[in-house]
C-alpha atoms as a PDB file:
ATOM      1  CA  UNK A   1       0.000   0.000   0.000  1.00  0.00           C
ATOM      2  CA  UNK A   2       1.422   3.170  -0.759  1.00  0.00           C
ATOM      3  CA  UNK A   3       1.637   5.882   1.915  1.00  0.00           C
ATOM      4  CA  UNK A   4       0.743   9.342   1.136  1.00  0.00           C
ATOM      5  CA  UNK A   5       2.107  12.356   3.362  1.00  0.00           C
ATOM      6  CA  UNK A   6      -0.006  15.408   4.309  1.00  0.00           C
ATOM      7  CA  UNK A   7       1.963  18.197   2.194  1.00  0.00           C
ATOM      8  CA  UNK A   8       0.541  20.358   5.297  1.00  0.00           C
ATOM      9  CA  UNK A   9       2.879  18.411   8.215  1.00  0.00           C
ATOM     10  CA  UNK A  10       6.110  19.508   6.236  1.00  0.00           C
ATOM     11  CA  UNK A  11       8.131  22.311   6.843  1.00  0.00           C
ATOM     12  CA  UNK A  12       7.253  25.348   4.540  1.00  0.00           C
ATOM     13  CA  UNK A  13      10.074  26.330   1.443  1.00  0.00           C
ATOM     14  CA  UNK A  14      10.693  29.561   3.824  1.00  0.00           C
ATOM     15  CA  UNK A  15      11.231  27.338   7.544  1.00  0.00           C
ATOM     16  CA  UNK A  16      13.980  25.248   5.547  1.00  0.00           C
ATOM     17  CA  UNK A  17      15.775  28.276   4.159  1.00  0.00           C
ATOM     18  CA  UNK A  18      16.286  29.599   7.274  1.00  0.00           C
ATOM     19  CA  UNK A  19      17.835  26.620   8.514  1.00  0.00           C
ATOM     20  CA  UNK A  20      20.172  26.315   6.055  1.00  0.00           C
ATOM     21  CA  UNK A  21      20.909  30.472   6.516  1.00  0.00           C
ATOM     22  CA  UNK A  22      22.000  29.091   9.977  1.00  0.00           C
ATOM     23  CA  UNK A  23      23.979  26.478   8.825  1.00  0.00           C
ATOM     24  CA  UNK A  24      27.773  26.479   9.040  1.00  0.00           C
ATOM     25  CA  UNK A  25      29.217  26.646   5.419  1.00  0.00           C
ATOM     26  CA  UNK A  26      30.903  23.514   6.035  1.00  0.00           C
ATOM     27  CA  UNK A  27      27.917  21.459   7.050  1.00  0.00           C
ATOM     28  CA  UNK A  28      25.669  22.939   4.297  1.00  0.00           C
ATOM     29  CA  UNK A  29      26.344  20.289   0.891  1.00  0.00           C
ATOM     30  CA  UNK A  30      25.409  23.373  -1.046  1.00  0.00           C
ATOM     31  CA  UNK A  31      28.477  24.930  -0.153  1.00  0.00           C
ATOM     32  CA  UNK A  32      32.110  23.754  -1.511  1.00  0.00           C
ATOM     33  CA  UNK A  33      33.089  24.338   2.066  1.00  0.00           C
ATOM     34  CA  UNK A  34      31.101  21.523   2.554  1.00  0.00           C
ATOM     35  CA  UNK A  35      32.876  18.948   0.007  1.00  0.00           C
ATOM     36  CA  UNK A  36      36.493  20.248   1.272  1.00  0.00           C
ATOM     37  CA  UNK A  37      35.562  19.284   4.672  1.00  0.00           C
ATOM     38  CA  UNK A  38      34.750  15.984   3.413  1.00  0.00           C
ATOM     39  CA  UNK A  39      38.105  15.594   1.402  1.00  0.00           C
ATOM     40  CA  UNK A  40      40.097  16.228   4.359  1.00  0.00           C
ATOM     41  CA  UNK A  41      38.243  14.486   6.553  1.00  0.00           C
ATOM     42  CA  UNK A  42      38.239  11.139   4.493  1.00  0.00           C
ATOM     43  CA  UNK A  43      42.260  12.694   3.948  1.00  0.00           C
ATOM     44  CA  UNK A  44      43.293  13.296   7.307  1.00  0.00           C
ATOM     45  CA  UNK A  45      45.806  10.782   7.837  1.00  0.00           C
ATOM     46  CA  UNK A  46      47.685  11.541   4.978  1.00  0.00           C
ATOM     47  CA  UNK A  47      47.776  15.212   5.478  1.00  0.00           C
ATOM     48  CA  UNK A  48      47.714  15.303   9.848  1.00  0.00           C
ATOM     49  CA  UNK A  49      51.024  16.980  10.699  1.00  0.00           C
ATOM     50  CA  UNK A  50      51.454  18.867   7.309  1.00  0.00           C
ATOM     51  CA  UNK A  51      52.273  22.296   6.861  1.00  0.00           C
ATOM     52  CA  UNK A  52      48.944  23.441   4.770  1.00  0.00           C
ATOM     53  CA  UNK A  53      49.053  27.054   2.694  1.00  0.00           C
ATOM     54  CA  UNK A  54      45.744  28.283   3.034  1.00  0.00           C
ATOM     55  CA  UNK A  55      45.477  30.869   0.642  1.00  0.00           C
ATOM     56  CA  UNK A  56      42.855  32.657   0.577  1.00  0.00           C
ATOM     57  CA  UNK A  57      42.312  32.098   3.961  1.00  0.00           C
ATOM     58  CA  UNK A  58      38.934  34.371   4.141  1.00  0.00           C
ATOM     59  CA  UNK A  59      37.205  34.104   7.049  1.00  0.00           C
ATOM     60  CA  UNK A  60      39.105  30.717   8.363  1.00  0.00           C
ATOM     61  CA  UNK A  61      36.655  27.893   7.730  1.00  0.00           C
ATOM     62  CA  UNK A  62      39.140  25.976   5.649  1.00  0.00           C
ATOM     63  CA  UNK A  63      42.163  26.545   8.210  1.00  0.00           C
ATOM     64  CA  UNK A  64      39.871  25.061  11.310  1.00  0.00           C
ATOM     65  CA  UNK A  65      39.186  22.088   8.840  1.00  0.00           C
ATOM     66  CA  UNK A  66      42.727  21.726   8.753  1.00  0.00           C
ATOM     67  CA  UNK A  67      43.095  22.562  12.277  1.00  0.00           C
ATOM     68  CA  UNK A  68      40.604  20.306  13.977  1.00  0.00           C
ATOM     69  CA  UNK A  69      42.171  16.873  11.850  1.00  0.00           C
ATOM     70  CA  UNK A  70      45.921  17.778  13.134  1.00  0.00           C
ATOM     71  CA  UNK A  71      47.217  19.481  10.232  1.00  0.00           C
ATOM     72  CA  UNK A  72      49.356  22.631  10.737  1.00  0.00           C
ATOM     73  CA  UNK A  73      47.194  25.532   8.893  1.00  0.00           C
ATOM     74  CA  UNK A  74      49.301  28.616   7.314  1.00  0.00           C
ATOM     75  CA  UNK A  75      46.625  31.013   6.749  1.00  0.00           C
ATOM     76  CA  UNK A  76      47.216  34.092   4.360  1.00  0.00           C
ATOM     77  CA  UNK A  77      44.942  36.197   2.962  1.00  0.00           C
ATOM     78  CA  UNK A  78      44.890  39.980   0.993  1.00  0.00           C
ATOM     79  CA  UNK A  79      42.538  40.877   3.439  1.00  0.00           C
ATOM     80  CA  UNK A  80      43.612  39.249   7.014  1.00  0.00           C
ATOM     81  CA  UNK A  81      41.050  41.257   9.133  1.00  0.00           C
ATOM     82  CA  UNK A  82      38.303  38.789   8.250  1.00  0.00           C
ATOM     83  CA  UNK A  83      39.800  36.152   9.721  1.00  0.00           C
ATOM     84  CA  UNK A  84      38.016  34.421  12.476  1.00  0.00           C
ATOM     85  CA  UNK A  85      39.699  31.238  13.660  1.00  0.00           C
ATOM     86  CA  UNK A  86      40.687  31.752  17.339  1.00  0.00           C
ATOM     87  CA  UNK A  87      44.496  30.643  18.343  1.00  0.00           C
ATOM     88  CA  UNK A  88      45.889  31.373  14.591  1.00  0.00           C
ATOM     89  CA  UNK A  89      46.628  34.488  13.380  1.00  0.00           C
ATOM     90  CA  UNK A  90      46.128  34.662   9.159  1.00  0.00           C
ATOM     91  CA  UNK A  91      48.653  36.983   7.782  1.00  0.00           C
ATOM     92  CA  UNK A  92      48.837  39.398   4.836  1.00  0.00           C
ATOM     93  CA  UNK A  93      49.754  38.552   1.279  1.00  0.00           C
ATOM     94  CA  UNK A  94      49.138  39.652  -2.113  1.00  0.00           C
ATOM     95  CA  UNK A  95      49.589  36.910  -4.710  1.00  0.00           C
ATOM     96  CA  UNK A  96      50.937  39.552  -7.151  1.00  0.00           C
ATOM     97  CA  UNK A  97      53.658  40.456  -4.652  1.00  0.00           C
ATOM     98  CA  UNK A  98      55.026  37.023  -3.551  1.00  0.00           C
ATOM     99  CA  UNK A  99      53.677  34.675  -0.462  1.00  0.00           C
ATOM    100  CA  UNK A 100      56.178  35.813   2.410  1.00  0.00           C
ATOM    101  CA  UNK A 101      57.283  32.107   2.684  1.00  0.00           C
ATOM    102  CA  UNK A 102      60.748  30.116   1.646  1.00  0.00           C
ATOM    103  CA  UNK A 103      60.711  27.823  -1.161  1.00  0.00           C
ATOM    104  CA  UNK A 104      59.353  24.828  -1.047  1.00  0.00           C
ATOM    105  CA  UNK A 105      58.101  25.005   2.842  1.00  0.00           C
ATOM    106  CA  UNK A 106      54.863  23.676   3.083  1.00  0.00           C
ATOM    107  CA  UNK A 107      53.489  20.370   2.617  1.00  0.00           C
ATOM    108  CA  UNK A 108      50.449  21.411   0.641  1.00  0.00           C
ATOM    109  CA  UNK A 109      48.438  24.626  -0.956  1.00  0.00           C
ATOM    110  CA  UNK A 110      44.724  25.183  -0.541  1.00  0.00           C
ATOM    111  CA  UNK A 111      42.989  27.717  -2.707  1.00  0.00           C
ATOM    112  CA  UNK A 112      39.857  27.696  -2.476  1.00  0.00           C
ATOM    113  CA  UNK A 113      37.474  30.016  -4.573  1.00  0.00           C
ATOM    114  CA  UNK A 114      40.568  31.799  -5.036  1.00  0.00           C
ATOM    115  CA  UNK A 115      41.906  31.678  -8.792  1.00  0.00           C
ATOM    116  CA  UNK A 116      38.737  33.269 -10.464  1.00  0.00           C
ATOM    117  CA  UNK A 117      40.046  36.707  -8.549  1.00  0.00           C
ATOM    118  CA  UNK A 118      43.803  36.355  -9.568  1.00  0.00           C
ATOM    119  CA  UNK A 119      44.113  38.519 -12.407  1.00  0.00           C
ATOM    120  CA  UNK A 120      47.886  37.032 -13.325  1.00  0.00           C
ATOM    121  CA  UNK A 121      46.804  32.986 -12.887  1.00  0.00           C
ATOM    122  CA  UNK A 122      50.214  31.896 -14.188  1.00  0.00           C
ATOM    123  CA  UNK A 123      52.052  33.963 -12.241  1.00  0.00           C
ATOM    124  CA  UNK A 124      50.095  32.741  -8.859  1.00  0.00           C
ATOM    125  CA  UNK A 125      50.518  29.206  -9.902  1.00  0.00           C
ATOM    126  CA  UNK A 126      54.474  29.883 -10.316  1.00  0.00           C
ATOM    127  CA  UNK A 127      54.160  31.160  -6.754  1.00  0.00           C
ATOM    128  CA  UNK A 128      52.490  28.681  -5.494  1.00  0.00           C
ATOM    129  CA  UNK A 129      55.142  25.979  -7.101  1.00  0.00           C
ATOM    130  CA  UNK A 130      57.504  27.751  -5.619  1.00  0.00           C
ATOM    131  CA  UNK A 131      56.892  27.473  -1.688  1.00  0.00           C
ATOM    132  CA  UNK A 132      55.379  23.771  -2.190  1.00  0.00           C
ATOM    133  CA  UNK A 133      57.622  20.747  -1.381  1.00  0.00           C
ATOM    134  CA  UNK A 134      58.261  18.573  -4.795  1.00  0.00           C
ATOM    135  CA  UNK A 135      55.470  15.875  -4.705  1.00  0.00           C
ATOM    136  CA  UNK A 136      53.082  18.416  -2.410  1.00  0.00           C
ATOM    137  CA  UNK A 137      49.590  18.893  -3.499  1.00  0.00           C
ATOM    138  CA  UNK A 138      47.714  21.949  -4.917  1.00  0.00           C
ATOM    139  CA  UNK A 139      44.151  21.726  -4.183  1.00  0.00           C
ATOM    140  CA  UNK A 140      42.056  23.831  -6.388  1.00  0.00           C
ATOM    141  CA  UNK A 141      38.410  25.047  -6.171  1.00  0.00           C
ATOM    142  CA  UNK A 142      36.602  27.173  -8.251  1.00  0.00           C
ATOM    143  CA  UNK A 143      33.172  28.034  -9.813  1.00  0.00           C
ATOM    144  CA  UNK A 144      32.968  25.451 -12.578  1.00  0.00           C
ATOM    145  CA  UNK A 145      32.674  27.618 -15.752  1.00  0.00           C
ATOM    146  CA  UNK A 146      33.212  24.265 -17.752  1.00  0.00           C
ATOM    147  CA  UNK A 147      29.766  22.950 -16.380  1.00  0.00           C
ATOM    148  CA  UNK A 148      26.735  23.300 -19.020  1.00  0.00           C
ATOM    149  CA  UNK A 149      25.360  25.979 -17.142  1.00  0.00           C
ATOM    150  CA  UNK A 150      28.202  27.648 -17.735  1.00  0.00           C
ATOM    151  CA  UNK A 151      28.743  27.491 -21.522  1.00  0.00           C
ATOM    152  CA  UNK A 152      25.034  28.256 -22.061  1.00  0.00           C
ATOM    153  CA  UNK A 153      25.559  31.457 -19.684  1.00  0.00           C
ATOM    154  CA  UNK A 154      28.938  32.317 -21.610  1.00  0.00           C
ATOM    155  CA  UNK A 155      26.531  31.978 -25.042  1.00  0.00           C
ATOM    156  CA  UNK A 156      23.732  34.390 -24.172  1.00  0.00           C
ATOM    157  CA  UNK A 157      24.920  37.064 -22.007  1.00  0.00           C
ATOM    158  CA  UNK A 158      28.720  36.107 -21.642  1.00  0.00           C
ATOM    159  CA  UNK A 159      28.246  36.015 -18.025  1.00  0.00           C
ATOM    160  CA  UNK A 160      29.063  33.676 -15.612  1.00  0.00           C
ATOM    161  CA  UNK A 161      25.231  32.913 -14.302  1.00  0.00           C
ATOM    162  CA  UNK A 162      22.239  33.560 -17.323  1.00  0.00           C
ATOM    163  CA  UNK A 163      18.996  35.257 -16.227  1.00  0.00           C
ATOM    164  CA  UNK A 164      20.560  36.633 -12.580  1.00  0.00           C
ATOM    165  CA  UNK A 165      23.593  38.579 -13.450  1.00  0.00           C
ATOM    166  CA  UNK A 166      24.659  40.966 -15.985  1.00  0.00           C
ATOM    167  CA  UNK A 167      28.168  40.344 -17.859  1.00  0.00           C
ATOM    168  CA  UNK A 168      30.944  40.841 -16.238  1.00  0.00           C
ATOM    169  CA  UNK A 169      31.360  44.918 -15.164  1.00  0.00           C
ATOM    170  CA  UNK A 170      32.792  47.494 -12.853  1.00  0.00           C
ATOM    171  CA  UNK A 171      29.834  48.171 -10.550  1.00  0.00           C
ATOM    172  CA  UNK A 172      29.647  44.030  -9.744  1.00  0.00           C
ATOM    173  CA  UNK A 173      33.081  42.570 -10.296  1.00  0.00           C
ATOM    174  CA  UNK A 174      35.535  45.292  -9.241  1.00  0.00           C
ATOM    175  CA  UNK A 175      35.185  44.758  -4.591  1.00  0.00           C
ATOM    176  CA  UNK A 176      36.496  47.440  -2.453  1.00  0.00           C
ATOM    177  CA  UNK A 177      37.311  47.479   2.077  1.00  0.00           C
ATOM    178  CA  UNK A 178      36.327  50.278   3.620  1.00  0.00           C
ATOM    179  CA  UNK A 179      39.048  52.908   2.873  1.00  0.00           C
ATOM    180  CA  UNK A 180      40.182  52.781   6.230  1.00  0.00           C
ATOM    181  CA  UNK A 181      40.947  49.446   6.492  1.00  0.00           C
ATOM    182  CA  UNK A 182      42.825  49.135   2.849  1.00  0.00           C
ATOM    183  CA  UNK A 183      43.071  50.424  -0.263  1.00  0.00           C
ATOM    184  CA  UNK A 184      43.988  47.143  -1.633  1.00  0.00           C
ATOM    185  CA  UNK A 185      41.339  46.070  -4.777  1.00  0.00           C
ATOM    186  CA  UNK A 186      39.591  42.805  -4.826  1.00  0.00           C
ATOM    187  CA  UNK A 187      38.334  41.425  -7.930  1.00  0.00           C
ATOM    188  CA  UNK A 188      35.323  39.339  -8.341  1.00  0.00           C
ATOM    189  CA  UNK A 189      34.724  36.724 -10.774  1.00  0.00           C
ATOM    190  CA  UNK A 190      36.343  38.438 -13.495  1.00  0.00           C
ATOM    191  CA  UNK A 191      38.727  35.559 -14.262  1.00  0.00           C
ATOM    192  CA  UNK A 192      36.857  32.357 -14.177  1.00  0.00           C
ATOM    193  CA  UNK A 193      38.890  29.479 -15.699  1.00  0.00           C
ATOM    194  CA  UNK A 194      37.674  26.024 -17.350  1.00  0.00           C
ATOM    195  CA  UNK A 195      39.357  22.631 -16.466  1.00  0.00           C
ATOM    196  CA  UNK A 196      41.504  22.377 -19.589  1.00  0.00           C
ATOM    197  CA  UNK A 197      42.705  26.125 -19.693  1.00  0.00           C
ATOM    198  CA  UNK A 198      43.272  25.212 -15.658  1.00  0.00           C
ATOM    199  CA  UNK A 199      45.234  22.063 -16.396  1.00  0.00           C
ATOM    200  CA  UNK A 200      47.379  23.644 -18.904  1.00  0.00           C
ATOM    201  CA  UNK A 201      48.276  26.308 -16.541  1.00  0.00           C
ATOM    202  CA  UNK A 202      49.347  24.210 -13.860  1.00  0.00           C
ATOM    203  CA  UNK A 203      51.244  21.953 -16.428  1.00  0.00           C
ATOM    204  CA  UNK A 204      53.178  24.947 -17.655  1.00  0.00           C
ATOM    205  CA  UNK A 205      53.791  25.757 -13.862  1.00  0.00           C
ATOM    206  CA  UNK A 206      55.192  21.798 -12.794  1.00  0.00           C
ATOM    207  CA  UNK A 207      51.841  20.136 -11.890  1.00  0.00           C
ATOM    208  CA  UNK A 208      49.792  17.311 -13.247  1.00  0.00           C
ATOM    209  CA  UNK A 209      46.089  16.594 -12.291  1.00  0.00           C
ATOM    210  CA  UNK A 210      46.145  14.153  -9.399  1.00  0.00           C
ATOM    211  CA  UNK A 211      42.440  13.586  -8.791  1.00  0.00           C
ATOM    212  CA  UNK A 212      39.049  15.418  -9.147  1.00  0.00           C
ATOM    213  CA  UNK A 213      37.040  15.869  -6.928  1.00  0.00           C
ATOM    214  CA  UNK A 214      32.301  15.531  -7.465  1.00  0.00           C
ATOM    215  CA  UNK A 215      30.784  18.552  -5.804  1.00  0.00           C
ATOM    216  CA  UNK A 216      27.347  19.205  -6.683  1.00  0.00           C
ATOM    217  CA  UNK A 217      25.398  18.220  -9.101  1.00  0.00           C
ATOM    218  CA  UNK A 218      23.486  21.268 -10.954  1.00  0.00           C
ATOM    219  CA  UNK A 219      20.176  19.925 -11.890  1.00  0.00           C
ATOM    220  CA  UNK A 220      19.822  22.610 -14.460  1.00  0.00           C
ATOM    221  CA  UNK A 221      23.315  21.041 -16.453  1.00  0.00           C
ATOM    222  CA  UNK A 222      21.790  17.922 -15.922  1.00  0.00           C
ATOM    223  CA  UNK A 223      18.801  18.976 -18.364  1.00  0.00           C
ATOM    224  CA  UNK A 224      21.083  20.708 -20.715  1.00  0.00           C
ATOM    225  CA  UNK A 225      23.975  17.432 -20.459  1.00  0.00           C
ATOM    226  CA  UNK A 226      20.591  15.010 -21.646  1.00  0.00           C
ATOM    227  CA  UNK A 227      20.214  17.281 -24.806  1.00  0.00           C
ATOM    228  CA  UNK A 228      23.423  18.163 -25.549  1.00  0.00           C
ATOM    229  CA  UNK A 229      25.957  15.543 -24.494  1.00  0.00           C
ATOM    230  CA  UNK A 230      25.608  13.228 -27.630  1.00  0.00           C
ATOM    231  CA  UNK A 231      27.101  16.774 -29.463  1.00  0.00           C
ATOM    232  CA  UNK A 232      29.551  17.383 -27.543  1.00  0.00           C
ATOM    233  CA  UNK A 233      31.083  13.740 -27.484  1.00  0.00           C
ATOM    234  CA  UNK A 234      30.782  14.294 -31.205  1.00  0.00           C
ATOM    235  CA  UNK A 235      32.847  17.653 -31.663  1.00  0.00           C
ATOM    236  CA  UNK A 236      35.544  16.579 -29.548  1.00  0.00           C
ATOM    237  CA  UNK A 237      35.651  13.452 -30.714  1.00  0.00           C
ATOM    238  CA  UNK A 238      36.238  14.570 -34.242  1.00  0.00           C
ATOM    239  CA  UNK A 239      38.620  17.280 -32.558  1.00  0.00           C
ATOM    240  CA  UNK A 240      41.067  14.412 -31.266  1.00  0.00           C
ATOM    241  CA  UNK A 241      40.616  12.842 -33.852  1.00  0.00           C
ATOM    242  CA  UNK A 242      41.871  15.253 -36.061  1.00  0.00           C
ATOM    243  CA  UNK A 243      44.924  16.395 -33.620  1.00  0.00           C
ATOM    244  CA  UNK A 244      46.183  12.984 -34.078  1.00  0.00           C
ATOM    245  CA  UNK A 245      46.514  13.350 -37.891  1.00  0.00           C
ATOM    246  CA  UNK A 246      48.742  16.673 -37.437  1.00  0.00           C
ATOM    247  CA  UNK A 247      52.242  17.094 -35.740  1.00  0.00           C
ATOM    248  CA  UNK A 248      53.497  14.126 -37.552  1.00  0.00           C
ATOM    249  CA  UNK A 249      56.741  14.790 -35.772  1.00  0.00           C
ATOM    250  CA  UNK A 250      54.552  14.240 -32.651  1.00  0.00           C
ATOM    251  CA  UNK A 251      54.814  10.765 -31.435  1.00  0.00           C
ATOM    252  CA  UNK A 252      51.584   9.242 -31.652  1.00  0.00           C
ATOM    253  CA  UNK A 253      52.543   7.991 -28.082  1.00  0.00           C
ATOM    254  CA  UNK A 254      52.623  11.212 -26.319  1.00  0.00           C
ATOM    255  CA  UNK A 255      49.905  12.988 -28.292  1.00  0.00           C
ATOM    256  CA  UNK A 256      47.566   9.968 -27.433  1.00  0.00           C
ATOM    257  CA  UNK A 257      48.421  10.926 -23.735  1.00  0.00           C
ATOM    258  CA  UNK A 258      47.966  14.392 -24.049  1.00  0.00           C
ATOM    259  CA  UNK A 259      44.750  14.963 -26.491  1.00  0.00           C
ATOM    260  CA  UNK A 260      43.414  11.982 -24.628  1.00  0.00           C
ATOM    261  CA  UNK A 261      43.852  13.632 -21.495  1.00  0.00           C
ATOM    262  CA  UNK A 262      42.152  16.611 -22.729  1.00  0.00           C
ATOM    263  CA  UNK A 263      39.067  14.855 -24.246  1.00  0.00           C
ATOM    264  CA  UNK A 264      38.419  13.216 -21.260  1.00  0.00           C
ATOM    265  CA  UNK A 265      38.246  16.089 -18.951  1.00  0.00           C
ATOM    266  CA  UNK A 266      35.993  18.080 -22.223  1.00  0.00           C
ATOM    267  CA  UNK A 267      33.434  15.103 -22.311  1.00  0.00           C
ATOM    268  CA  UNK A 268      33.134  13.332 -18.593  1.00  0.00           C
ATOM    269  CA  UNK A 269      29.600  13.774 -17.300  1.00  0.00           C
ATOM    270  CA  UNK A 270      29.813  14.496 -14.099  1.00  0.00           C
ATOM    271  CA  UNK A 271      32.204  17.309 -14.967  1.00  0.00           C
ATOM    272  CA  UNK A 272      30.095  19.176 -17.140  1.00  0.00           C
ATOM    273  CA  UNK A 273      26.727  19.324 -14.206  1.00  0.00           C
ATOM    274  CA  UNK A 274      29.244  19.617 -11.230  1.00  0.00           C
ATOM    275  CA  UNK A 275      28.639  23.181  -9.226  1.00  0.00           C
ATOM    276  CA  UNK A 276      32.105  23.641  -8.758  1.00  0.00           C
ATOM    277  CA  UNK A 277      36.356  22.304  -9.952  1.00  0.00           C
ATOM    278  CA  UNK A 278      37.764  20.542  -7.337  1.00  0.00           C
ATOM    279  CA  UNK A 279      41.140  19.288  -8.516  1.00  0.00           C
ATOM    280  CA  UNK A 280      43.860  18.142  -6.568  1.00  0.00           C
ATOM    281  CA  UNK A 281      47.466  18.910  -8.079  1.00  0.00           C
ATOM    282  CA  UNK A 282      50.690  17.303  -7.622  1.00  0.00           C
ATOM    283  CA  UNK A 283      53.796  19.318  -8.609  1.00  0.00           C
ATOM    284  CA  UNK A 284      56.196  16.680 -10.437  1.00  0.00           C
ATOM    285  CA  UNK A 285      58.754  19.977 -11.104  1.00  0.00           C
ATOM    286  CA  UNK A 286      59.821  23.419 -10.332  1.00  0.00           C
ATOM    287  CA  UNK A 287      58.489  26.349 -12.535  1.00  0.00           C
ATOM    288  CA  UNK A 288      62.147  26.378 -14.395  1.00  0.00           C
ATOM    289  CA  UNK A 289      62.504  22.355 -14.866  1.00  0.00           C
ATOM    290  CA  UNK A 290      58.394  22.383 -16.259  1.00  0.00           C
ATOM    291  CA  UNK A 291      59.359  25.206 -19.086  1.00  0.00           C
ATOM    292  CA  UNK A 292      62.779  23.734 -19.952  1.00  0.00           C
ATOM    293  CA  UNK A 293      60.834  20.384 -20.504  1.00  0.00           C
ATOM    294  CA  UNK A 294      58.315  22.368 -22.404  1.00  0.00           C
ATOM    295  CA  UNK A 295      60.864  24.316 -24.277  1.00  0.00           C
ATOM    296  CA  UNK A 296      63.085  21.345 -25.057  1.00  0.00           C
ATOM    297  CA  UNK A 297      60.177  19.509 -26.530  1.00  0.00           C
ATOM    298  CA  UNK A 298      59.564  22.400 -28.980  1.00  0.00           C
ATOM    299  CA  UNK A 299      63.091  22.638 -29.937  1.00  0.00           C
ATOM    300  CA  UNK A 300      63.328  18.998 -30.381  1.00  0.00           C
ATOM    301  CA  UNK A 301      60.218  19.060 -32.748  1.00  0.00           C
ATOM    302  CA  UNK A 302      61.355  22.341 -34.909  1.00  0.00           C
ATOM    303  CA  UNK A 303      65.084  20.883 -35.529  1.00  0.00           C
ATOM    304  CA  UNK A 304      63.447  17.631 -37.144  1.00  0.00           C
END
C-alpha cells in the first residue's frame, strides 16, 4: 500500500531556508566548504602533521578544517582582518607580490574560490610551485565555468550565471574594504577558468592533475547534459581525432596521452553538471625544470 504524506505536516520552502541560513558553510552540501571538509576528513591521515598554505584564507573555515584533523594551517589572505579562527593568526599577502614564505616550505596549498580573482593565474601558480615541497599537493576550487550551465551562460549574455547577473562589469566585479581598512582592490569573478585552460596552466607551472574531486550536481546542467551531451562527445571526438593526424613529428605515443587527457576532462559527465572544480594537483617539477621540458620539446620538434 502506498503511503501518502499530508503536504501540510512539512516544513514550509521559507522554515527550511532559514535553517540552512543558519547552517555552518561547512555542514551545508550546497556549499564547496562543505565537500572540502569531506576531502580532508576522508584525507586526514595523509595530510595530519602537514604544513597546509591556506590561501585565501577568508574568514578561516578551511584553516579550522585543517586545524581540527591535526594538520598545521598557514593562513594568508589579501585581506587578514576577516579572519576568524581563534588561536591562529592569518597573515597578509598579495599573490601579485610574492607569499612571504621560503621555497618549497609547506606540505600542501589550498585555494579555495581563489583563482577566479587572480588577475595574473600563471604567475600565482608559479608562486604557489615555488613554496610547495616537490610531490606536495595543490588543491584547487573554483566556480565550474566548464559545467553546461556555464557554456550556455557564456553563449547568451557572456556572463558567468544567465537570467541573474549581468556580464561581467565594474559596478559588480571590481570589490572594495572600507578605505580605512585598505586600499587594496579585490576582484570578483572576473577571471573564471575552465578545467583544460586550468590544467594547462598548472602543467606549464610543474603540476599534473592528481584527482578530481564531485561537488554538486546542478540539476539545471543535468537537463542541458541530456540534450546536448551526444554533441559534444561528437565535436571533440572529431577534434582528437583530427589532432592525431597533425604534428606528424609528434609521437603518436605522447599525443595519445595528451589529447586523450584533454578529451576526457571536455566530455566526462559528471564534470560538465558539477557546481564547482575541485582538482587536486601534484607538482612533479619546479616552474624552471616544467618550461625547460616544455621548451626542449619544442626545440626537439622544430630541428626535425
Amino acid at each position: 500500500m502506498q503511503r501518502s504524506y499530508d503536504k501540510s505536516s512539512l516544513p514550509p520552502l521559507s522554515l527550511i531556508q532559514k535553517v540552512e541560513k543558519k547552517m555552518k558553510h561547512e555542514d551545508n552540501p550546497k556549499s564547496i566548504k562543505y565537500y572540502m571538509k569531506q576531502f580532508f576528513l576522508r584525507e586526514k591521515l595523509r595530510f595530519k602533521g602537514k604544513r597546509i598554505l591556506d590561501f585565501p584564507a577568508g574568514s578561516g573555515v578551511t584553516s579550522n578544517i585543517l586545524k581540527s584533523i591535526g594538520a598545521i594551517p598557514l593562513p594568508y589572505d589579501l585581506f587578514p582582518e576577516f579572519f576568524k579562527v581563534k588561536n591562529l593568526t592569518c597573515l597578509k599577502a598579495d599573490i601579485n607580490k610574492g607569499i612571504p614564505l621560503e621555497n618549497q616550505s609547506v606540505d600542501a596549498i589550498v585555494s579555495q574560490e581563489g583563482i577566479e580573482h587572480f588577475e595574473n593565474q600563471l604567475k600565482a601558480l608559479h608562486e604557489f610551485n615555488r613554496v610547495l615541497k616537490v610531490g606536495g599537493s595543490l588543491i584547487i576550487t573554483t566556480p565550474n565555468y566548464s559545467n553546461m550551465v556555464g557554456r550556455l551562460s557564456y553563449f547568451l549574455s557572456e556572463n558567468e550565471l544567465f537570467n541573474k547577473q549581468m556580464p561581467q562589469n565594474e559596478l559588480n566585479d571590481i570589490w572594495v574594504t572600507k578605505q580605512e581598512t585598505s586600499t587594496d582592490i579585490y576582484y570578483g569573478h572576473l577571471f573564471l577558468i575552465g578545467i583544460n585552460k586550468l590544467r594547462l596552466l598548472a602543467k606549464i607551472s610543474g603540476f599534473r592533475i592528481k584527482n578530481i574531486e564531485n561537488t554538486r550536481v546542478k540539476t539545471s546542467a543535468v537537463i542541458l547534459l541530456v540534450l546536448f551531451y551526444p554533441f559534444i562527445l561528437l565535436s571533440n571526438w572529431r577534434s582528437y581525432k583530427r589532432c592525431l593526424r597533425r604534428n606528424k613529428k609528434v609521437s603518436m605515443k605522447i599525443k595519445k596521452e595528451v589529447y586523450g587527457e584533454i578529451f576526457k576532462l571536455a566530455t566526462t559527465p559528471r564534470l560538465l553538471v558539477n557546481s564547482h572544480i575541485f582538482v587536486e594537483f601534484e607538482k612533479e617539477f619546479s616552474t624552471e625544470d616544467a618550461k625547460c621540458n616544455l621548451t626542449g620539446s619544442q626545440q626537439e620538434l622544430n630541428a626535425t
